[in-house]
C-alpha atoms as a PDB file:
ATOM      1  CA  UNK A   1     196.380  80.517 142.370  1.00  0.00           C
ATOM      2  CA  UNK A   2     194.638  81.463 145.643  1.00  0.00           C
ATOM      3  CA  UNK A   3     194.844  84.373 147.517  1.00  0.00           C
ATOM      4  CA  UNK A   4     193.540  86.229 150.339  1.00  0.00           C
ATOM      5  CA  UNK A   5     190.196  87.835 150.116  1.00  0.00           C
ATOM      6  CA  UNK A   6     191.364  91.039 151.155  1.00  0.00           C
ATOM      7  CA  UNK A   7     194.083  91.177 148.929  1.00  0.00           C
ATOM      8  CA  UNK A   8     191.616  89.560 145.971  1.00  0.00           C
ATOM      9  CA  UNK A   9     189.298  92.593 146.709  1.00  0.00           C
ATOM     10  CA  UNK A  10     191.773  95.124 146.522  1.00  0.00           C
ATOM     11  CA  UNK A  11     192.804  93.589 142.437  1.00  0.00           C
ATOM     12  CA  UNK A  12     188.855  93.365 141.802  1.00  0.00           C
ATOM     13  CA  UNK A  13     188.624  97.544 143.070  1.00  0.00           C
ATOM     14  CA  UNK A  14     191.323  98.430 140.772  1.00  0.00           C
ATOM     15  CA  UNK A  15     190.265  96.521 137.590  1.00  0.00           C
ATOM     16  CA  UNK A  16     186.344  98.439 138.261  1.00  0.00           C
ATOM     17  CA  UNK A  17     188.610 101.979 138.859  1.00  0.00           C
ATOM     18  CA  UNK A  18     190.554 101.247 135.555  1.00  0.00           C
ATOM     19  CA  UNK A  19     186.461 100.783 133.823  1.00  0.00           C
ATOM     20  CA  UNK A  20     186.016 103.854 135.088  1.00  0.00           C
ATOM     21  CA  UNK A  21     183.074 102.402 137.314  1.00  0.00           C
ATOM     22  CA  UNK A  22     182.210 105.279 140.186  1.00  0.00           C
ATOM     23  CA  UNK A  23     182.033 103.401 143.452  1.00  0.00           C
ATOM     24  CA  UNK A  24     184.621 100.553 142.608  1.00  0.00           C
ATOM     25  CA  UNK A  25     185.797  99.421 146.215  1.00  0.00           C
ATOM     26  CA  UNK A  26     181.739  99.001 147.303  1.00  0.00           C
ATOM     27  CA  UNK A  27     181.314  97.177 144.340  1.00  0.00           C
ATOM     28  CA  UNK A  28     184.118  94.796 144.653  1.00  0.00           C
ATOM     29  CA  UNK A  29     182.754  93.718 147.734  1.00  0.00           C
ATOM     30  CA  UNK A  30     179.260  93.519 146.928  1.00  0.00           C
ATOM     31  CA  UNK A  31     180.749  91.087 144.512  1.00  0.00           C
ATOM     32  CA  UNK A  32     182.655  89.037 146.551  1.00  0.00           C
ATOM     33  CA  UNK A  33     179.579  89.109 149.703  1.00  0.00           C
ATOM     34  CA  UNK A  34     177.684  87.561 146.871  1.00  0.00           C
ATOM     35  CA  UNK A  35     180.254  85.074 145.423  1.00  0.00           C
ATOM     36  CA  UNK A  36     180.676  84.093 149.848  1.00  0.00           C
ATOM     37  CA  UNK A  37     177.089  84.384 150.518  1.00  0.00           C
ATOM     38  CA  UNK A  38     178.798  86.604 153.342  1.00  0.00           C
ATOM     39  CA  UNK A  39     176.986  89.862 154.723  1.00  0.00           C
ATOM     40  CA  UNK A  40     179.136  92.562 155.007  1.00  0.00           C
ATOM     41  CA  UNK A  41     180.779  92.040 158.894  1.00  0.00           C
ATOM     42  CA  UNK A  42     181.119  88.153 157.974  1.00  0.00           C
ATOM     43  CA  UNK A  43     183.578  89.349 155.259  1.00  0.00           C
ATOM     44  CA  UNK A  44     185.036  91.788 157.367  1.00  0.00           C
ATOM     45  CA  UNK A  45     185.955  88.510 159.579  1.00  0.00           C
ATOM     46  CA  UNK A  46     186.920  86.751 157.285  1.00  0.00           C
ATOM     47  CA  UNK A  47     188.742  89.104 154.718  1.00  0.00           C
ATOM     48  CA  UNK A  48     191.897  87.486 155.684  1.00  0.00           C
ATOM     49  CA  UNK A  49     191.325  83.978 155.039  1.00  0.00           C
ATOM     50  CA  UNK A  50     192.753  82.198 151.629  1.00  0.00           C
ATOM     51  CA  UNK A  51     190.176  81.492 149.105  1.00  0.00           C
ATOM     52  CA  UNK A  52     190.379  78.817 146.874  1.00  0.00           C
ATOM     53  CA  UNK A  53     191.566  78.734 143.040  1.00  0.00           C
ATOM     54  CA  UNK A  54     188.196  78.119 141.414  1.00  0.00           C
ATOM     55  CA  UNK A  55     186.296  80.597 143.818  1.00  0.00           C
ATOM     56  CA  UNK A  56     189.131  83.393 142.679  1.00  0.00           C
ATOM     57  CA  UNK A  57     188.461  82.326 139.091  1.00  0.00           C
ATOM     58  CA  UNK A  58     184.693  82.939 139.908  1.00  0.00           C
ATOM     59  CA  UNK A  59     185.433  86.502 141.415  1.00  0.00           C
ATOM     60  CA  UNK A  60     186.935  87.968 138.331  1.00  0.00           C
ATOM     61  CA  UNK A  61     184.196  86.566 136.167  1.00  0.00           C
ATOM     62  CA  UNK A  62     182.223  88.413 138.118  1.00  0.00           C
ATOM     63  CA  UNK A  63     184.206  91.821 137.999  1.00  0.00           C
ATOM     64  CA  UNK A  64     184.904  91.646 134.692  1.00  0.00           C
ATOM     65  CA  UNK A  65     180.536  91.551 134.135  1.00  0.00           C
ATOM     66  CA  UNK A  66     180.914  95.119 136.110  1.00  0.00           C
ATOM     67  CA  UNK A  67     183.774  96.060 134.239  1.00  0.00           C
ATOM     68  CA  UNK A  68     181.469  95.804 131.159  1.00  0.00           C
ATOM     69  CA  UNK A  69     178.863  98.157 132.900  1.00  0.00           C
ATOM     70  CA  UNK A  70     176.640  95.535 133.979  1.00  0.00           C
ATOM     71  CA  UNK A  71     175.276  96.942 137.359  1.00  0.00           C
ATOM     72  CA  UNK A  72     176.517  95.020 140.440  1.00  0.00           C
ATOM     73  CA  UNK A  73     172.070  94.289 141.402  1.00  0.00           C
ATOM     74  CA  UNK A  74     171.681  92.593 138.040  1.00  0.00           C
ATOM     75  CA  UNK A  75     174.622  90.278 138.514  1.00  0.00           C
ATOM     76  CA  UNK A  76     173.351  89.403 142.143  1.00  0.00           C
ATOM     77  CA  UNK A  77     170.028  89.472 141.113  1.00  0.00           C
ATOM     78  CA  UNK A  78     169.110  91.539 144.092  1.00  0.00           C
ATOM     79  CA  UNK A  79     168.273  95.109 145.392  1.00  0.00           C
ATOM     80  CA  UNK A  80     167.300  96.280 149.128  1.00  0.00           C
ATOM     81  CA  UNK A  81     164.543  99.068 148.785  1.00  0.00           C
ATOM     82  CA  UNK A  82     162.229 100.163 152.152  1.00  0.00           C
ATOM     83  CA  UNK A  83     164.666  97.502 153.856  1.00  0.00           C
ATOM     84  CA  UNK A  84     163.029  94.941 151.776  1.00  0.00           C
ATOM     85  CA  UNK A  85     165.180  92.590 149.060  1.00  0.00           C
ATOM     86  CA  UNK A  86     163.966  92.678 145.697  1.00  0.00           C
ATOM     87  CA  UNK A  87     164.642  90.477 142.993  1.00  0.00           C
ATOM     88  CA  UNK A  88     165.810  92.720 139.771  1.00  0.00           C
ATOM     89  CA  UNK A  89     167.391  91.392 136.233  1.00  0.00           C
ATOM     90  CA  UNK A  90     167.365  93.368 132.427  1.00  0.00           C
ATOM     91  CA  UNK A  91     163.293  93.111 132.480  1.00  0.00           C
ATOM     92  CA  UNK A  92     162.753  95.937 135.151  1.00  0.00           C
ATOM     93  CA  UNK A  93     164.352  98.894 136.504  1.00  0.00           C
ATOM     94  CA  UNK A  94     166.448  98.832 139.659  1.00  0.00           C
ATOM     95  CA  UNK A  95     165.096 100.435 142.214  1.00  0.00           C
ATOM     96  CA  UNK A  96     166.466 103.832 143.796  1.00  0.00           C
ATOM     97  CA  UNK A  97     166.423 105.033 147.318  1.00  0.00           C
ATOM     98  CA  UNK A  98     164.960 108.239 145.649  1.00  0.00           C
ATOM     99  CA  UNK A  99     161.991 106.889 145.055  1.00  0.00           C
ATOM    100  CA  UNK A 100     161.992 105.729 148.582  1.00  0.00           C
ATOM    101  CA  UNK A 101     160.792 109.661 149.010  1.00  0.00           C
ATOM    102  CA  UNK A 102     157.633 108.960 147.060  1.00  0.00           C
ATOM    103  CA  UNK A 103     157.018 105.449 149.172  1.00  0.00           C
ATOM    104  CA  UNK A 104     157.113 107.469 152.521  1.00  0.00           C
ATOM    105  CA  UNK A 105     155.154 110.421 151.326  1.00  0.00           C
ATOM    106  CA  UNK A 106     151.810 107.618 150.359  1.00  0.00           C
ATOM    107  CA  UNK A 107     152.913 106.086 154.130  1.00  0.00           C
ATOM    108  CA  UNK A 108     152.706 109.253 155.927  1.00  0.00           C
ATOM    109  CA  UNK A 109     149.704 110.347 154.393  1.00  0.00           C
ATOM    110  CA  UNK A 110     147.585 106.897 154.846  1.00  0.00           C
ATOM    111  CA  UNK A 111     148.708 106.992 158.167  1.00  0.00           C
ATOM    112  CA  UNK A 112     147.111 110.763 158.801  1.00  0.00           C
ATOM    113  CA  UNK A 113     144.062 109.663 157.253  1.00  0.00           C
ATOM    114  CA  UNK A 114     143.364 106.318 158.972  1.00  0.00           C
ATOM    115  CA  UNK A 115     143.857 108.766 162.597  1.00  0.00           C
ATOM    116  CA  UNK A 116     141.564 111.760 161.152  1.00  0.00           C
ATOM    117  CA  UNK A 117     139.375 108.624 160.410  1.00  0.00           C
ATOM    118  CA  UNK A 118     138.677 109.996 156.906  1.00  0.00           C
ATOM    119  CA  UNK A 119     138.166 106.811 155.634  1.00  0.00           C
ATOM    120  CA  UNK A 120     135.853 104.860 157.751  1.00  0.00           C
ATOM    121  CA  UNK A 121     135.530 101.148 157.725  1.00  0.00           C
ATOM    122  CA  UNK A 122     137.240  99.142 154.873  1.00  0.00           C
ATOM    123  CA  UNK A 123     140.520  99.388 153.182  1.00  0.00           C
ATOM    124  CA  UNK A 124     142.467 102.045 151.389  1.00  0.00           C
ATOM    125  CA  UNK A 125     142.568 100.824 147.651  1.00  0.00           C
ATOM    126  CA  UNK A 126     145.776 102.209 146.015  1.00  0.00           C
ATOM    127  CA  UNK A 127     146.848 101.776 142.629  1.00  0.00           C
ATOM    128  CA  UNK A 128     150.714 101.668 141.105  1.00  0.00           C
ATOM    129  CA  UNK A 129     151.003 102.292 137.621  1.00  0.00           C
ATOM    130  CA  UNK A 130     154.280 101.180 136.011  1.00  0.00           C
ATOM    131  CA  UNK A 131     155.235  98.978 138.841  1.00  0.00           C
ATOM    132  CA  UNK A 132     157.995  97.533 137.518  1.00  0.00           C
ATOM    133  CA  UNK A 133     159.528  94.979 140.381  1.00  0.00           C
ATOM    134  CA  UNK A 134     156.865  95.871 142.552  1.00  0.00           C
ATOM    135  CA  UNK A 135     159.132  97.998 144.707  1.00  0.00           C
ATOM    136  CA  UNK A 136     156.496 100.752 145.657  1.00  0.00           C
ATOM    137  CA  UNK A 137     153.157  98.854 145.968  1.00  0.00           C
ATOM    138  CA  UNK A 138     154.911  95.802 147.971  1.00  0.00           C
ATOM    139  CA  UNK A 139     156.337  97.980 150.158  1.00  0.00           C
ATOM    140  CA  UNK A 140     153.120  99.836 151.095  1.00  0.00           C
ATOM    141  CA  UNK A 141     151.545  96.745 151.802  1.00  0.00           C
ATOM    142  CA  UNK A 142     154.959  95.442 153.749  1.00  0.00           C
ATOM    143  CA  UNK A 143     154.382  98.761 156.269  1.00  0.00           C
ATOM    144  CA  UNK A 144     150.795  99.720 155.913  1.00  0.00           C
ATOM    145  CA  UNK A 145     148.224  97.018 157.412  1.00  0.00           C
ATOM    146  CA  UNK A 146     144.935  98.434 155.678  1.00  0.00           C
ATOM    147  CA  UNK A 147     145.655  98.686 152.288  1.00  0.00           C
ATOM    148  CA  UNK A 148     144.702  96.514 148.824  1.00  0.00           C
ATOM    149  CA  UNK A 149     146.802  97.634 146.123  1.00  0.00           C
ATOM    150  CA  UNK A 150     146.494  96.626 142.494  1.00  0.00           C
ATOM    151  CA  UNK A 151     149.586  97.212 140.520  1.00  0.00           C
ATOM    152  CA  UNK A 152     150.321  97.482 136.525  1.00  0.00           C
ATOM    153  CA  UNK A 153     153.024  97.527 134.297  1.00  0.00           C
ATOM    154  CA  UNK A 154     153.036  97.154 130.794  1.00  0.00           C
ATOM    155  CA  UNK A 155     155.379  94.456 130.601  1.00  0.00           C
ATOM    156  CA  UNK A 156     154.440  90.484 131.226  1.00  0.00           C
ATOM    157  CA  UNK A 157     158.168  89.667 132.226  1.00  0.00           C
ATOM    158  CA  UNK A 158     158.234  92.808 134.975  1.00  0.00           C
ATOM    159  CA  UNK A 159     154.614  91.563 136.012  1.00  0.00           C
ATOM    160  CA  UNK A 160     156.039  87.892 136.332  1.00  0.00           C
ATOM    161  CA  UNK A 161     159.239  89.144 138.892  1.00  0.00           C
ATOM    162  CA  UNK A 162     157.004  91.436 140.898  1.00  0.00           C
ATOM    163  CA  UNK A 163     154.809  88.141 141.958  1.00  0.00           C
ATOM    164  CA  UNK A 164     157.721  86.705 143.196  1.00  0.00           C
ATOM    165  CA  UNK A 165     158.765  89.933 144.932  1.00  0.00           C
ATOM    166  CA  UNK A 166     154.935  89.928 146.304  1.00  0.00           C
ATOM    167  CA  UNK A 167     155.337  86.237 147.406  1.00  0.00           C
ATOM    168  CA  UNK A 168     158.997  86.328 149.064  1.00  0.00           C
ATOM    169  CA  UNK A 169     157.813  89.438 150.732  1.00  0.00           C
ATOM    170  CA  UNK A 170     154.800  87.727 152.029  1.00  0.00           C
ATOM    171  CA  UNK A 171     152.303  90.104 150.872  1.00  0.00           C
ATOM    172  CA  UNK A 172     150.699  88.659 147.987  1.00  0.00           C
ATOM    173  CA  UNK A 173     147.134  88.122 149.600  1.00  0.00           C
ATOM    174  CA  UNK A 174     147.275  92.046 150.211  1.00  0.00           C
ATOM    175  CA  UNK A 175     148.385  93.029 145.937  1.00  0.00           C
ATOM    176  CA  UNK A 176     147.386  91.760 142.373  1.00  0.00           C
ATOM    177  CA  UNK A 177     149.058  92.672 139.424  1.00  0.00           C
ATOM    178  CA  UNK A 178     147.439  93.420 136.246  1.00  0.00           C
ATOM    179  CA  UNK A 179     149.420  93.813 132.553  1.00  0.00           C
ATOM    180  CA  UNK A 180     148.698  96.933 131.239  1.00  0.00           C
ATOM    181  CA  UNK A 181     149.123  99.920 129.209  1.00  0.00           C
ATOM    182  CA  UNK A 182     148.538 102.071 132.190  1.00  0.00           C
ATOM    183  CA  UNK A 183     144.614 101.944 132.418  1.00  0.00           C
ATOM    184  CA  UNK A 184     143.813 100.432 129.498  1.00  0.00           C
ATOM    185  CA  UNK A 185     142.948  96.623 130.821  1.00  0.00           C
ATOM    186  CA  UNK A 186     141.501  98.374 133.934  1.00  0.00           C
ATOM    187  CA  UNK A 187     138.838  99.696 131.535  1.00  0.00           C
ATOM    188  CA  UNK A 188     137.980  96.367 130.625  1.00  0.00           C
ATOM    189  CA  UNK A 189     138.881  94.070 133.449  1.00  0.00           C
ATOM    190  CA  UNK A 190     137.916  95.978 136.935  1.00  0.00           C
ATOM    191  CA  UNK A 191     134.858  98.081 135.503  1.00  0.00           C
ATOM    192  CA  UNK A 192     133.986 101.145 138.173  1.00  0.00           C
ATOM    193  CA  UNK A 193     136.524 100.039 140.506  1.00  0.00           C
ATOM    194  CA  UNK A 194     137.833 103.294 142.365  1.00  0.00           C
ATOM    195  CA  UNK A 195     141.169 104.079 144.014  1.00  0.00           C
ATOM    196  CA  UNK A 196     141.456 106.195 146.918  1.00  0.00           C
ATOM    197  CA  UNK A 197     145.171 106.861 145.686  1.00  0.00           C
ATOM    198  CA  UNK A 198     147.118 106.443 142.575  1.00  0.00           C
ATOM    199  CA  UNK A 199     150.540 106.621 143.032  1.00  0.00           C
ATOM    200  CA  UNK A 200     153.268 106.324 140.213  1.00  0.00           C
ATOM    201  CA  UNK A 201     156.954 106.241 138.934  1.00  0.00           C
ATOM    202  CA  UNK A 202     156.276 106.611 135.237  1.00  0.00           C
ATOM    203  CA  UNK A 203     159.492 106.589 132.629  1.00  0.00           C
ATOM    204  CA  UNK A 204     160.505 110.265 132.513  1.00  0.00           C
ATOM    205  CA  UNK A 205     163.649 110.825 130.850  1.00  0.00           C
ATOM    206  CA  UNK A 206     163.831 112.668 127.846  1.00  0.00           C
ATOM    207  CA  UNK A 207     164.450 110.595 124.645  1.00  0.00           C
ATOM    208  CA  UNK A 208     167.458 112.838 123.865  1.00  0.00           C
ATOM    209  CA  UNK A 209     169.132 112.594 127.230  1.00  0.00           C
ATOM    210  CA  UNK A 210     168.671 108.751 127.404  1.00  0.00           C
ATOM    211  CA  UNK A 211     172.191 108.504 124.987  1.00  0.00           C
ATOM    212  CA  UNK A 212     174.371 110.905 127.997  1.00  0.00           C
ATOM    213  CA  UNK A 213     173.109 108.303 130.888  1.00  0.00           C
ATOM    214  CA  UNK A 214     175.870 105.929 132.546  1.00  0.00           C
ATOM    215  CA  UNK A 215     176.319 103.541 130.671  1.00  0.00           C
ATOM    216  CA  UNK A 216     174.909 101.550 133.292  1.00  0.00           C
ATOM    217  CA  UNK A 217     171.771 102.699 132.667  1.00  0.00           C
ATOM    218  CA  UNK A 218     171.525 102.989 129.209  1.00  0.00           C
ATOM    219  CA  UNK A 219     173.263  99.708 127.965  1.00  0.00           C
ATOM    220  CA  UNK A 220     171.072  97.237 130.691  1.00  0.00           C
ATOM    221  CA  UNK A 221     168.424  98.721 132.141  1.00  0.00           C
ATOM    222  CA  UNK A 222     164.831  97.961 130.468  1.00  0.00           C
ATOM    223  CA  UNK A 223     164.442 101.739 127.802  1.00  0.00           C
ATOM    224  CA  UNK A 224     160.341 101.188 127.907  1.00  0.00           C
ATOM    225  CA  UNK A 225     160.794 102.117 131.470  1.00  0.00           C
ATOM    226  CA  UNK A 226     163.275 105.045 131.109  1.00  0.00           C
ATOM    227  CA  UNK A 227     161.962 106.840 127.585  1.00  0.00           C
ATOM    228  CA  UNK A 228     159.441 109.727 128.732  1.00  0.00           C
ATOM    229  CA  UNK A 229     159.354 111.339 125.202  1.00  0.00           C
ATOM    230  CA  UNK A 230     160.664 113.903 124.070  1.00  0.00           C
ATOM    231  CA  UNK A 231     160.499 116.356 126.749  1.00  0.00           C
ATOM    232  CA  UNK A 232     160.210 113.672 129.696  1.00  0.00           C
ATOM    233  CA  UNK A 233     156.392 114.556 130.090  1.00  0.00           C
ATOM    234  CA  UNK A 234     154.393 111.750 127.760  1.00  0.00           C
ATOM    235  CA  UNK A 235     153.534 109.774 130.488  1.00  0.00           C
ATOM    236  CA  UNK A 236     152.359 112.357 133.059  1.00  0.00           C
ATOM    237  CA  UNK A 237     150.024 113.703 130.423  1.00  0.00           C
ATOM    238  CA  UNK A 238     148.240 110.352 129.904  1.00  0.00           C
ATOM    239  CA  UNK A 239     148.299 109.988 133.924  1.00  0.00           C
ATOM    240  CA  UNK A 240     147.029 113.168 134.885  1.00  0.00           C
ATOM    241  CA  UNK A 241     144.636 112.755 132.012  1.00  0.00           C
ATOM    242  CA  UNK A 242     143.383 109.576 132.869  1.00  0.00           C
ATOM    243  CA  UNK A 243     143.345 109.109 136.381  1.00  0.00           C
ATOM    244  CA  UNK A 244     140.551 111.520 137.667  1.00  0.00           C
ATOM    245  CA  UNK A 245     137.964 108.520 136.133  1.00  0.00           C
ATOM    246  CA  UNK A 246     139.877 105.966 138.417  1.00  0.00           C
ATOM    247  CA  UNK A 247     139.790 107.956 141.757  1.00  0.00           C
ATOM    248  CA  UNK A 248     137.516 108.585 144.441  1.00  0.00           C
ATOM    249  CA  UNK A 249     136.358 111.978 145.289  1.00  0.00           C
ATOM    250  CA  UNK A 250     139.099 113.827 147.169  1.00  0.00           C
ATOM    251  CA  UNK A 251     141.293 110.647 146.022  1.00  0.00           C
ATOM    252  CA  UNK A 252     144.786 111.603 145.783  1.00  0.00           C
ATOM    253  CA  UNK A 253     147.839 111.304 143.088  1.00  0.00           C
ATOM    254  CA  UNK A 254     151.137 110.743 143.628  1.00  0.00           C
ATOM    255  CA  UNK A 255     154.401 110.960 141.256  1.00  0.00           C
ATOM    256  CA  UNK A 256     157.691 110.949 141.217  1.00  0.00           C
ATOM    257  CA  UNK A 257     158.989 113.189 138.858  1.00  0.00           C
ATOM    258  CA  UNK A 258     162.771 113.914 137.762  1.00  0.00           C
ATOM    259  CA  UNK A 259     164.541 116.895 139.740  1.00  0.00           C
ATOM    260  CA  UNK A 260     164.088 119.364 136.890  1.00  0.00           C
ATOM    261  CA  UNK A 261     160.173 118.681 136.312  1.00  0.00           C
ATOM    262  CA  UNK A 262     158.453 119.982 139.279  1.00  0.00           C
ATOM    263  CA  UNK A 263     157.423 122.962 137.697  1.00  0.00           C
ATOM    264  CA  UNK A 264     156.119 121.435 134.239  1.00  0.00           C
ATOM    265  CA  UNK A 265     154.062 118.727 135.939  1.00  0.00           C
ATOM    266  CA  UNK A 266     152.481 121.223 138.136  1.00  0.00           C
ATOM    267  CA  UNK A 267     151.319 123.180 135.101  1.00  0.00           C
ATOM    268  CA  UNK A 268     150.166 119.826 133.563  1.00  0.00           C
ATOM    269  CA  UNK A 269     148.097 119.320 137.079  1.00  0.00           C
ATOM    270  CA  UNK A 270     147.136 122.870 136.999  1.00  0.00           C
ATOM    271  CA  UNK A 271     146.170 123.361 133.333  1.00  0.00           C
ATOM    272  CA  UNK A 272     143.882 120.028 133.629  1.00  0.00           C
ATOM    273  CA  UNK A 273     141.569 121.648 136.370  1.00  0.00           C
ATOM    274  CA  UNK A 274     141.405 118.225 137.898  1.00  0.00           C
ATOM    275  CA  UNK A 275     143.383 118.678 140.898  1.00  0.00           C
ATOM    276  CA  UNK A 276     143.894 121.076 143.622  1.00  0.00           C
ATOM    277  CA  UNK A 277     146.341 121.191 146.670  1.00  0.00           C
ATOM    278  CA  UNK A 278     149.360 120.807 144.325  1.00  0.00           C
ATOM    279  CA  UNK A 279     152.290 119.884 146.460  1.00  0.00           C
ATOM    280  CA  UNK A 280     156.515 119.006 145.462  1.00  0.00           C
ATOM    281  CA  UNK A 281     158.483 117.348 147.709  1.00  0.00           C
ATOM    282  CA  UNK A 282     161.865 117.265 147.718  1.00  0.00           C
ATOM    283  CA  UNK A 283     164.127 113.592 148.522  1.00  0.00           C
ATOM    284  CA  UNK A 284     167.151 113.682 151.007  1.00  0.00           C
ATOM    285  CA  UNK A 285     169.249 115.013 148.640  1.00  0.00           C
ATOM    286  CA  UNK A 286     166.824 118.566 148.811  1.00  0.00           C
ATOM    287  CA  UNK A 287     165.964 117.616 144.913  1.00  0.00           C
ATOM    288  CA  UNK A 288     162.062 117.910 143.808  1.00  0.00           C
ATOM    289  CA  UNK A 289     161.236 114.182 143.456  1.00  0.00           C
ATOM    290  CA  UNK A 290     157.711 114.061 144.191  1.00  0.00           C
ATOM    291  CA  UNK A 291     154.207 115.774 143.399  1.00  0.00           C
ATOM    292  CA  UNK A 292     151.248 115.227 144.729  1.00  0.00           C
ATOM    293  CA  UNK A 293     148.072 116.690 144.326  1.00  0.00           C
ATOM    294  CA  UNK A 294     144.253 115.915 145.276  1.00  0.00           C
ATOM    295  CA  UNK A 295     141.020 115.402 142.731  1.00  0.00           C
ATOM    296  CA  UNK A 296     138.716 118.467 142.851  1.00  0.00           C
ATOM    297  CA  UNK A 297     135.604 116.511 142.416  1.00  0.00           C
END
């Protein structure tokens, strides 16, 4: 049977309300802008034209994958971040506009630097650990012209879609990627190489919690990048740990950090007597999303 787009996105928003999905109507158009290859004011136009028997068939396939939970960025393959589309599937997470915070905050403060001229002549090295699609260190190099940024992830199959992310954005002269355990094959493979910033958004979720998520969340996206032990802080222990050996003097680290955490990885920075200048930042949302510090020595 065909039927009018509008009307065919109205059915699609009430089977995703029915799954008890939260934004239903924005999903069932995302759906059917992806099914069109329409942005959204070419759908608008066209929302009352008839579409076709097999493309309706194709439309509920495709609600009934969000009806299951699937998120509506792994079935189009696609998430905007910084204004930039990245490719996303089950191997990485999908990126948030909260971590957009974090992005900015390395921006603005490269920016300061390069006018205070406190970093004469060459490039700012910068290094994202647990980069997942690529999302933070592509988009530094997408809106800051003086940067090289090396970028690691434990994973070969997020490594593999953050090229392409690199390459489609058209920044891959300006980032490598590296598989590892944080550090570890920078030990071996880069030898003294120093960072003038280290900037990451490690997996901080409590093991415990990770069973309460969305299902969403918990049921697709990739649980090496969510689990953060058992009180969310693993990975900031190993970072804050670790990274004075990898940065220059007065070299700076940045991390996001989950809104109830701001005080714990302070003490973490604190206790280490590695850092001064301890600073949270809080996203849009007036949330603590993002610490960042300096290297005492």
């Amino acid at each position: 049977m065909s039927l009018i787009i509008k009307e065919l996105m109205q059915i699609g928003e009430s089977a995703l309300k029915k799954a008890g999905c939260m934004d239903a109507k924005i999903d069932a158009e995302l759906l059917m802008q992806f099914l069109l290859s329409l942005n959204k004011q070419q759908l608008f136009i066209k929302s009352s034209s008839l579409l076709d028997e097999k493309s309706c068939e194709e439309y509920f396939k495709l609600i009934d994958l969000r009806s299951m939970g699937k998120p509506v960025q792994y079935i189009t393959g696609e998430q905007e971040f910084m204004g930039i589309p990245f490719k996303v599937n089950e191997d990485v997470l999908i990126p948030r506009q909260d971590t957009e915070t974090l992005v900015e905050e390395v921006i603005n403060e490269v920016k300061s630097l390069v006018s205070q001229k406190k970093i004469p002549g060459g490039w700012f090295q910068i290094l994202d650990l647990c980069c997942g699609s690529g999302a933070i260190g592509i988009s530094l190099c997408k809106y800051l012209t003086n940067v090289k940024v090396t970028a690691t992830d434990i994973s070969s199959k997020a490594i593999l879609i953050a090229k392409e992310n690199a390459e489609n954005a058209g920044v891959s002269k300006s980032i490598r990627f590296v598989e590892s355990d944080l550090f570890s094959s920078l030990r071996k493979g880069l030898g003294t190489t120093k960072f003038h910033i280290i900037v990451s958004n490690p997996p901080y979720i409590e093991s415990d919690v990770i069973p309460t998520l969305q299902r969403e969340i918990r049921e697709y996206e990739p649980m090496i990048a969510l689990d953060g032990g058992k009180d969310g802080l693993d990975y900031y222990r190993r970072i804050i740990a670790e990274s004075p050996a990898f940065l220059k003097p007065n070299g700076m680290l940045f991390l996001e950090i989950g809104y109830n955490q701001g005080t714990a990885v302070c003490s973490l920075l604190e206790e280490s007597g590695r850092f001064n200048n301890i600073e949270v930042i809080k996203d849009l949302s007036g949330h603590e999303r993002v610490v960042k510090c300096i290297k005492t020595s």
